[in-house]
PDB file of N, CA and C in Angstrom:
ATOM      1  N   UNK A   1       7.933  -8.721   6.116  1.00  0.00           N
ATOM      2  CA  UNK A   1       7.557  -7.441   5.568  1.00  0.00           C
ATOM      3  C   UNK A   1       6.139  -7.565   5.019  1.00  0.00           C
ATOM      4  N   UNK A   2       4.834  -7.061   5.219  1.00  0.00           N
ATOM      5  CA  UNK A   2       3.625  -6.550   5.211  1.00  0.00           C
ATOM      6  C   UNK A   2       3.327  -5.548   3.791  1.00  0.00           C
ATOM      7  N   UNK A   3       2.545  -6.050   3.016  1.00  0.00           N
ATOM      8  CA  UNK A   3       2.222  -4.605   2.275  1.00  0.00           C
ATOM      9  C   UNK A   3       2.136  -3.628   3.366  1.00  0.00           C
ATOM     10  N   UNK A   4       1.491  -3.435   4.552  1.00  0.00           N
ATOM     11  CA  UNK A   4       1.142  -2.240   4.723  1.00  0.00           C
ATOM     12  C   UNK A   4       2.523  -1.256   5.348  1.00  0.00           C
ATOM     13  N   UNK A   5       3.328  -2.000   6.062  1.00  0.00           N
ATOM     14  CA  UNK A   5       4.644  -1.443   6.315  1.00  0.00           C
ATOM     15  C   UNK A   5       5.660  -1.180   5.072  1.00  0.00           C
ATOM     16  N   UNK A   6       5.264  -1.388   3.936  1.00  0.00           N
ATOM     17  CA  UNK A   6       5.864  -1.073   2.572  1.00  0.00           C
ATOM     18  C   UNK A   6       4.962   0.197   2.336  1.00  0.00           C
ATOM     19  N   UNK A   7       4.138  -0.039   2.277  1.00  0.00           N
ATOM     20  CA  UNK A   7       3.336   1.254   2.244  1.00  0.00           C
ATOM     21  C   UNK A   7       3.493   2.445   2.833  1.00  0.00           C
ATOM     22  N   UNK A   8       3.639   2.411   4.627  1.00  0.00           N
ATOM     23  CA  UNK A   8       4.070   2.941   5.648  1.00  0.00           C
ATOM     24  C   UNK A   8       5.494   3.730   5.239  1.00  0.00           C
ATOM     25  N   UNK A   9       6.719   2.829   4.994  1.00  0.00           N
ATOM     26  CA  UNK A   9       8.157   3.418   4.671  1.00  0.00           C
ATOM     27  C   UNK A   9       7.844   3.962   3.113  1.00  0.00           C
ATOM     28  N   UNK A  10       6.961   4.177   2.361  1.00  0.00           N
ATOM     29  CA  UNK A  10       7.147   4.719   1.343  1.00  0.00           C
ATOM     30  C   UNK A  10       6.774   6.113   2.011  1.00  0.00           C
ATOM     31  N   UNK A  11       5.850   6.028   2.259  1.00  0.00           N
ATOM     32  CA  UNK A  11       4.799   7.551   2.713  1.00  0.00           C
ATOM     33  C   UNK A  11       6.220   8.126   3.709  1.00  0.00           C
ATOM     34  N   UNK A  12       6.603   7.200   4.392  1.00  0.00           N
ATOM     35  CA  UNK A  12       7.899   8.145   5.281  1.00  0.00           C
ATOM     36  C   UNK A  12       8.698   8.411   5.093  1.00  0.00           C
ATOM     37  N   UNK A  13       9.090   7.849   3.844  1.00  0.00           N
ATOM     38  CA  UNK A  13      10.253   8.447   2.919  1.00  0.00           C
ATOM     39  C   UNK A  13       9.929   9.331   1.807  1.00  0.00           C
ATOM     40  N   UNK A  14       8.834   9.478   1.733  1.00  0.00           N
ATOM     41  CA  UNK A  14       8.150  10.244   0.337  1.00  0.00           C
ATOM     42  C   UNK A  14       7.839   9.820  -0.992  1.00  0.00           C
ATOM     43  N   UNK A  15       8.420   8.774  -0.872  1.00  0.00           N
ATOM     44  CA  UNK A  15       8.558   7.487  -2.604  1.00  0.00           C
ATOM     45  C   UNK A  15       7.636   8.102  -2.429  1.00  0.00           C
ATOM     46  N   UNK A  16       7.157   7.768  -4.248  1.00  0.00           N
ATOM     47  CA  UNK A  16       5.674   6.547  -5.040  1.00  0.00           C
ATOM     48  C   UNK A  16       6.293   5.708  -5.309  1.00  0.00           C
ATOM     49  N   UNK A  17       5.629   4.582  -5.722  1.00  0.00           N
ATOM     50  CA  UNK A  17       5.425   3.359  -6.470  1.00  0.00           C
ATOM     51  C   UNK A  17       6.664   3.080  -7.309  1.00  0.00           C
ATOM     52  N   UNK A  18       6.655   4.523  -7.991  1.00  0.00           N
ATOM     53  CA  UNK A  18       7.369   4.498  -8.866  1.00  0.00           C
ATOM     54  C   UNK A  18       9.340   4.577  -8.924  1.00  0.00           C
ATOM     55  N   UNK A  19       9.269   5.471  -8.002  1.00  0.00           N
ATOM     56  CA  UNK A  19      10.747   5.428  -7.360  1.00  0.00           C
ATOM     57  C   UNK A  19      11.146   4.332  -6.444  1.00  0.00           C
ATOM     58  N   UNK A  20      10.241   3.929  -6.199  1.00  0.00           N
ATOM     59  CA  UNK A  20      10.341   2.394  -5.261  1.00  0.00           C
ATOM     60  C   UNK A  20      10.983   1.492  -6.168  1.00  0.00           C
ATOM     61  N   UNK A  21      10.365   1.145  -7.183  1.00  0.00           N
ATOM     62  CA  UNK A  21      10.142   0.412  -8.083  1.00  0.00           C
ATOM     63  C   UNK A  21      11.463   0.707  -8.931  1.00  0.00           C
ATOM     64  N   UNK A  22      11.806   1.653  -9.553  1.00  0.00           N
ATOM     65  CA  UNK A  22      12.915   2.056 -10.219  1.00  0.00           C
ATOM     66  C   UNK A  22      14.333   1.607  -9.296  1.00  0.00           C
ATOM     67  N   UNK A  23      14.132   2.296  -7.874  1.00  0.00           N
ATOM     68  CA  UNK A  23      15.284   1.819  -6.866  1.00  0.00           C
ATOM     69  C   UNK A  23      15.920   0.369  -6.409  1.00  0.00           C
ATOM     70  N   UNK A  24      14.448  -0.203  -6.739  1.00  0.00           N
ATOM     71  CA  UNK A  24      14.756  -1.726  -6.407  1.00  0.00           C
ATOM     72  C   UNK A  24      14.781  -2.837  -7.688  1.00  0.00           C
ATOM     73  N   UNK A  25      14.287  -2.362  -8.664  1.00  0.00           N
ATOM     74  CA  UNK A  25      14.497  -2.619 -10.032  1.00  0.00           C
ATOM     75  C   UNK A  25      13.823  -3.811 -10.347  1.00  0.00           C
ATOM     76  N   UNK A  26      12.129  -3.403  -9.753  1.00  0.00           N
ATOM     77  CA  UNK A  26      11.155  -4.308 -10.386  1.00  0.00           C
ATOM     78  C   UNK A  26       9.971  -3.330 -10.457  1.00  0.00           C
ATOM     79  N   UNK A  27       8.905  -3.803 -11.044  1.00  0.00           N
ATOM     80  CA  UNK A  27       7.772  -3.238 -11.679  1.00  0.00           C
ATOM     81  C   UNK A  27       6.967  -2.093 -10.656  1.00  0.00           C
ATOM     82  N   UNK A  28       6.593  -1.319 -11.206  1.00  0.00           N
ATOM     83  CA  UNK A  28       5.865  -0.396 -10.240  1.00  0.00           C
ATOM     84  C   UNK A  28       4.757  -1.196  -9.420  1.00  0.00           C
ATOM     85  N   UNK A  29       4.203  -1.657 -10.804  1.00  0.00           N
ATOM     86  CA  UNK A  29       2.791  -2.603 -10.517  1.00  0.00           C
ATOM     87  C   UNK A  29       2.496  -3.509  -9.744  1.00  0.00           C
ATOM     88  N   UNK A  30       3.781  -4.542  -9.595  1.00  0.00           N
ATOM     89  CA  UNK A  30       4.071  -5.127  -8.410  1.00  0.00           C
ATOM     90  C   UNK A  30       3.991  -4.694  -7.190  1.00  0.00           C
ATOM     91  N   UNK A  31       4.395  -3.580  -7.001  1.00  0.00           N
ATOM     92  CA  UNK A  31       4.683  -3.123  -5.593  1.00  0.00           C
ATOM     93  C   UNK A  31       3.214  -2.290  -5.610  1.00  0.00           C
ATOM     94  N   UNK A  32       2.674  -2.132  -6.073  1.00  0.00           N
ATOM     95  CA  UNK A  32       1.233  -1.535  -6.218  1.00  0.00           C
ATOM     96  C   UNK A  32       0.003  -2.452  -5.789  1.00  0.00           C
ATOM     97  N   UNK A  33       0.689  -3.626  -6.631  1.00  0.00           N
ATOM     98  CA  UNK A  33      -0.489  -4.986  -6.640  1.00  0.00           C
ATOM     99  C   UNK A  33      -0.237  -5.726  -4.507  1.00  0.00           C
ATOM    100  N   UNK A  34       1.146  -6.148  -4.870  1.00  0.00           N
ATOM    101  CA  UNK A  34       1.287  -6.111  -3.282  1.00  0.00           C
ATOM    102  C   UNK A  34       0.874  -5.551  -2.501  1.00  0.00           C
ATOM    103  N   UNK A  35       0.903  -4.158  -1.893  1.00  0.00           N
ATOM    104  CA  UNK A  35       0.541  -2.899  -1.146  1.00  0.00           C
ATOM    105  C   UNK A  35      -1.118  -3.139  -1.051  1.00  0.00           C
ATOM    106  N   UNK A  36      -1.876  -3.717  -2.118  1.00  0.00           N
ATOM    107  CA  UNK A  36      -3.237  -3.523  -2.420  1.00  0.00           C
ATOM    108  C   UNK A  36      -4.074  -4.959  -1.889  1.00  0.00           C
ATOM    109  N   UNK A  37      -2.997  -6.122  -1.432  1.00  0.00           N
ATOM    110  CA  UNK A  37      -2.935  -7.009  -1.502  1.00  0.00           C
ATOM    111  C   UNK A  37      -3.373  -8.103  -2.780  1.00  0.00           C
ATOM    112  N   UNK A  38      -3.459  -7.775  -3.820  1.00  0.00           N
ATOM    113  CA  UNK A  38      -3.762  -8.688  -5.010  1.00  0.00           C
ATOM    114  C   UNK A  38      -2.625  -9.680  -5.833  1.00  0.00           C
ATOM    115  N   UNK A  39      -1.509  -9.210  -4.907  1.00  0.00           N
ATOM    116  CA  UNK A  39      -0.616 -10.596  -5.135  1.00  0.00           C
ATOM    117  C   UNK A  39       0.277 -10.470  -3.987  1.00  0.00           C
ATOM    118  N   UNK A  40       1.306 -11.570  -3.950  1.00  0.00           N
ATOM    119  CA  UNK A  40       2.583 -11.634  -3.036  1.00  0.00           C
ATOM    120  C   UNK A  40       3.916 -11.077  -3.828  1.00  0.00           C
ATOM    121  N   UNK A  41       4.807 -11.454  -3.313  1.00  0.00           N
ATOM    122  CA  UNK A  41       6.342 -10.964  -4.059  1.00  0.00           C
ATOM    123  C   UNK A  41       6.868 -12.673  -3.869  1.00  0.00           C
ATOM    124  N   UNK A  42       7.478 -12.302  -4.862  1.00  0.00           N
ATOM    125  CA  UNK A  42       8.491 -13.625  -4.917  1.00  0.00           C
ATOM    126  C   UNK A  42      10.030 -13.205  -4.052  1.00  0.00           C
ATOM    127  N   UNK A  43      10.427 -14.274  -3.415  1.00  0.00           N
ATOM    128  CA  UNK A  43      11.774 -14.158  -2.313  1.00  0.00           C
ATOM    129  C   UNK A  43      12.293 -12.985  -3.267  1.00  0.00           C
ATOM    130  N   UNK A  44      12.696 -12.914  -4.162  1.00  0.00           N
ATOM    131  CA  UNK A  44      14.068 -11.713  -4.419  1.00  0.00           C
ATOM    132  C   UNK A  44      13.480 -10.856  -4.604  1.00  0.00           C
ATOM    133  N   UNK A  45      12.425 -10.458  -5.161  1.00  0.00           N
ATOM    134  CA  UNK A  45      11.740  -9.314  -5.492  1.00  0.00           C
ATOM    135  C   UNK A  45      11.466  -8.453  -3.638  1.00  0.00           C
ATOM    136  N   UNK A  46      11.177  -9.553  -3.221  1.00  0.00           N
ATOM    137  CA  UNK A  46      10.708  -8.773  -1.467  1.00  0.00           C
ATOM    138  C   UNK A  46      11.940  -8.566  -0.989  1.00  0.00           C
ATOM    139  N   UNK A  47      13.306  -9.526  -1.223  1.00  0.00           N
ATOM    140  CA  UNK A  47      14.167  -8.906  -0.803  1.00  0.00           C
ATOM    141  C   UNK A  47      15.044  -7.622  -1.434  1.00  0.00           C
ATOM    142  N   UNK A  48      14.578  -7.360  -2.514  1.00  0.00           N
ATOM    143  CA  UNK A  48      15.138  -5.463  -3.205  1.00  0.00           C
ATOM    144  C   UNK A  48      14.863  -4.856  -2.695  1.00  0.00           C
ATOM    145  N   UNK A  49      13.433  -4.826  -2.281  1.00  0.00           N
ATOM    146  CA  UNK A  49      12.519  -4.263  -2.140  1.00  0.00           C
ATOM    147  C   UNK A  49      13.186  -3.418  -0.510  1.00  0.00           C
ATOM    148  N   UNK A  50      13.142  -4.804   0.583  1.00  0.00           N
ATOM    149  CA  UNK A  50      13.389  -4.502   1.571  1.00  0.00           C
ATOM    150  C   UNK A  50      14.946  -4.281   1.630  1.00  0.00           C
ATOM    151  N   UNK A  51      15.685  -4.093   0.681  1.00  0.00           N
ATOM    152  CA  UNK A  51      17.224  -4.022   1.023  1.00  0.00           C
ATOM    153  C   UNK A  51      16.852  -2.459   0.954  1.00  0.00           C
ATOM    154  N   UNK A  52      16.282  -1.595  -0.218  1.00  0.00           N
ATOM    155  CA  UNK A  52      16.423  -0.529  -0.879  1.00  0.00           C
ATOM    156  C   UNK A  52      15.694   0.682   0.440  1.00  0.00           C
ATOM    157  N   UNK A  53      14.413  -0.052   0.911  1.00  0.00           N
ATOM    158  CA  UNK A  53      13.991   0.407   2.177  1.00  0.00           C
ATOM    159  C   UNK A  53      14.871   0.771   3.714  1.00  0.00           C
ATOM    160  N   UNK A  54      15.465  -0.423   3.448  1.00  0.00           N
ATOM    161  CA  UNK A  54      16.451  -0.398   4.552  1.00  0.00           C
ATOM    162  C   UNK A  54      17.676   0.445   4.413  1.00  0.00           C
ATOM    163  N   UNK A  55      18.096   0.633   3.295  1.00  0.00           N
ATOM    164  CA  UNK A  55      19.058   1.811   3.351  1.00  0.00           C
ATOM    165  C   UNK A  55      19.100   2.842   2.863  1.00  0.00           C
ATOM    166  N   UNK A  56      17.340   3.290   3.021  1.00  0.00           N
ATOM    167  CA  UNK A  56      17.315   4.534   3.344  1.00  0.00           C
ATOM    168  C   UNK A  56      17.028   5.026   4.734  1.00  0.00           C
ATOM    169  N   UNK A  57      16.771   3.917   5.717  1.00  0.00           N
ATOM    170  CA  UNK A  57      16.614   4.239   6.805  1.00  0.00           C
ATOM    171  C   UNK A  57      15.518   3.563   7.670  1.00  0.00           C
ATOM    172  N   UNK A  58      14.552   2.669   6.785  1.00  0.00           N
ATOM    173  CA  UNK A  58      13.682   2.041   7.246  1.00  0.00           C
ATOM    174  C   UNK A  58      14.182   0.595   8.257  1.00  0.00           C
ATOM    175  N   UNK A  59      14.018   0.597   9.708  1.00  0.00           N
ATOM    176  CA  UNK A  59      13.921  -0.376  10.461  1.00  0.00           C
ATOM    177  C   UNK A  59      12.036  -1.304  10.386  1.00  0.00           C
ATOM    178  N   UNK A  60      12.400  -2.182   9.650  1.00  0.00           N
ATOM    179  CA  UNK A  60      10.872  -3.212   9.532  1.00  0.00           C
ATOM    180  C   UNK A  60      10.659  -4.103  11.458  1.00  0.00           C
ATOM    181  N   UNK A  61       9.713  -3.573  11.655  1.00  0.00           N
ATOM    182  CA  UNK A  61       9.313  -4.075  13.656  1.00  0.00           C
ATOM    183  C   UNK A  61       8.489  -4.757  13.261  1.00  0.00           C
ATOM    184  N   UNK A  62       8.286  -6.199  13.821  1.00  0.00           N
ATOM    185  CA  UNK A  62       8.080  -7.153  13.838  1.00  0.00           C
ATOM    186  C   UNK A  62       6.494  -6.524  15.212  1.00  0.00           C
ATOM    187  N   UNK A  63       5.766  -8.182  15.587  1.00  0.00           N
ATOM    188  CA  UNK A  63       5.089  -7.304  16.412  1.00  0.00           C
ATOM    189  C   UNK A  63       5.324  -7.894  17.511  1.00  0.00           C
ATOM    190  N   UNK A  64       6.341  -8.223  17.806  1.00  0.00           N
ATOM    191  CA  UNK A  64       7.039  -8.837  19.480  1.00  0.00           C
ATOM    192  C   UNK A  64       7.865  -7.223  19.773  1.00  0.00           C
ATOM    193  N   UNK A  65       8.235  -6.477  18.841  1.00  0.00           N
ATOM    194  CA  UNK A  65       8.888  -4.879  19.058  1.00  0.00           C
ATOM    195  C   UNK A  65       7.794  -3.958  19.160  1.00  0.00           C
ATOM    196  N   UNK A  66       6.564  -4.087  18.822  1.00  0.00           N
ATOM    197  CA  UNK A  66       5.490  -2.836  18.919  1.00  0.00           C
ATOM    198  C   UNK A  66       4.426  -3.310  19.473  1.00  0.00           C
ATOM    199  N   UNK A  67       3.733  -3.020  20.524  1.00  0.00           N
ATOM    200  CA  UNK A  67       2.597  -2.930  21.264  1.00  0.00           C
ATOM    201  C   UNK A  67       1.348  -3.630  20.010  1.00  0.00           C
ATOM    202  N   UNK A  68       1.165  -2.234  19.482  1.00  0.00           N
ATOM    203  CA  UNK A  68       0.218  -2.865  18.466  1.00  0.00           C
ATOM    204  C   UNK A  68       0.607  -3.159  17.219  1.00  0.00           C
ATOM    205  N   UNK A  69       1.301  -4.367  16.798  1.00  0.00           N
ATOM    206  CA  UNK A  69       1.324  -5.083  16.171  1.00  0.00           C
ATOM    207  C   UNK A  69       2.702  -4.368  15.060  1.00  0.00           C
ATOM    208  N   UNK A  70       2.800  -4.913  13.864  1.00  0.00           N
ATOM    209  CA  UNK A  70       3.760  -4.827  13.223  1.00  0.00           C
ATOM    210  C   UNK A  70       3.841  -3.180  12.686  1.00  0.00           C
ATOM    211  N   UNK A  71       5.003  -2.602  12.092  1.00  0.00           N
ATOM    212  CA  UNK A  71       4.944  -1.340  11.693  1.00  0.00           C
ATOM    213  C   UNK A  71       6.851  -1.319  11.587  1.00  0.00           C
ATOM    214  N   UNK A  72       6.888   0.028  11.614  1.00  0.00           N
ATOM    215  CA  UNK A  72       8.273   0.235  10.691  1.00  0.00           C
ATOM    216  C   UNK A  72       8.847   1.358  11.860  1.00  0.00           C
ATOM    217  N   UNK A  73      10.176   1.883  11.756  1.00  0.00           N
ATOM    218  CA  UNK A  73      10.540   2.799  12.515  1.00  0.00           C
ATOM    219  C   UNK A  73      11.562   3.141  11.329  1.00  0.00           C
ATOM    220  N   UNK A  74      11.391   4.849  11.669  1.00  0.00           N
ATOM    221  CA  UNK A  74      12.837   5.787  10.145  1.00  0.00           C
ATOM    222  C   UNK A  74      14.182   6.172  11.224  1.00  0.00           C
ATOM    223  N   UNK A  75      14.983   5.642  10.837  1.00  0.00           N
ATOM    224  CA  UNK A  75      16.499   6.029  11.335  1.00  0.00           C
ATOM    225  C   UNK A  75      16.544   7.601  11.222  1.00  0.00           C
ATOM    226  N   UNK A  76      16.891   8.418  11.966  1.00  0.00           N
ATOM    227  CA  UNK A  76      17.402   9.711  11.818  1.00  0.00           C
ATOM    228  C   UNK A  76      18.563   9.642  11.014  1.00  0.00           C
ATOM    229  N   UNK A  77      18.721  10.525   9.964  1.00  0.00           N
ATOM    230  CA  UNK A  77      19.487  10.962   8.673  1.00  0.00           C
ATOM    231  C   UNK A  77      20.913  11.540   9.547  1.00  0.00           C
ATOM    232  N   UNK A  78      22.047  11.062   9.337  1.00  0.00           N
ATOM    233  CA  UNK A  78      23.263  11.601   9.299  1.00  0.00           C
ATOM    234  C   UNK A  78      23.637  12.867   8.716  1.00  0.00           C
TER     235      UNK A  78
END
């Protein structure tokens, strides 16, 4: 997972920072500082992060799945 595909599934889900952050139950700032690249995540923190993404619908594509390079795909809503 990429700041910028965290970035990407926020904007496609509509988050900020802040509902991100509340959902996955670490700092806004973190996920701000990440996204901006001025730090990394530590294993559990990236994995909230990406659990909370993922079930809202976010598939994380690697870049052996997308032409140009890494990016995200949104599940259609039930």
């Amino acid at each position: 997972m990429t700041p910028e595909q965290v970035k990407m599934a926020r904007a496609g889900l509509g988050l900020g920072v802040r509902e991100l952050g509340e959902m996955a139950g670490v700092s806004f700032t973190t996920i701000s500082r990440f996204e901006t690249g001025k730090s990394g995540l530590q294993l559990s923190t990236a994995e909230a992060i990406r659990k909370v993404l993922e079930a809202e619908g976010v598939q994380f594509l690697d870049c052996g799945q997308v032409a140009a390079g890494t990016g995200i795909a949104l599940k259609a809503k039930q």
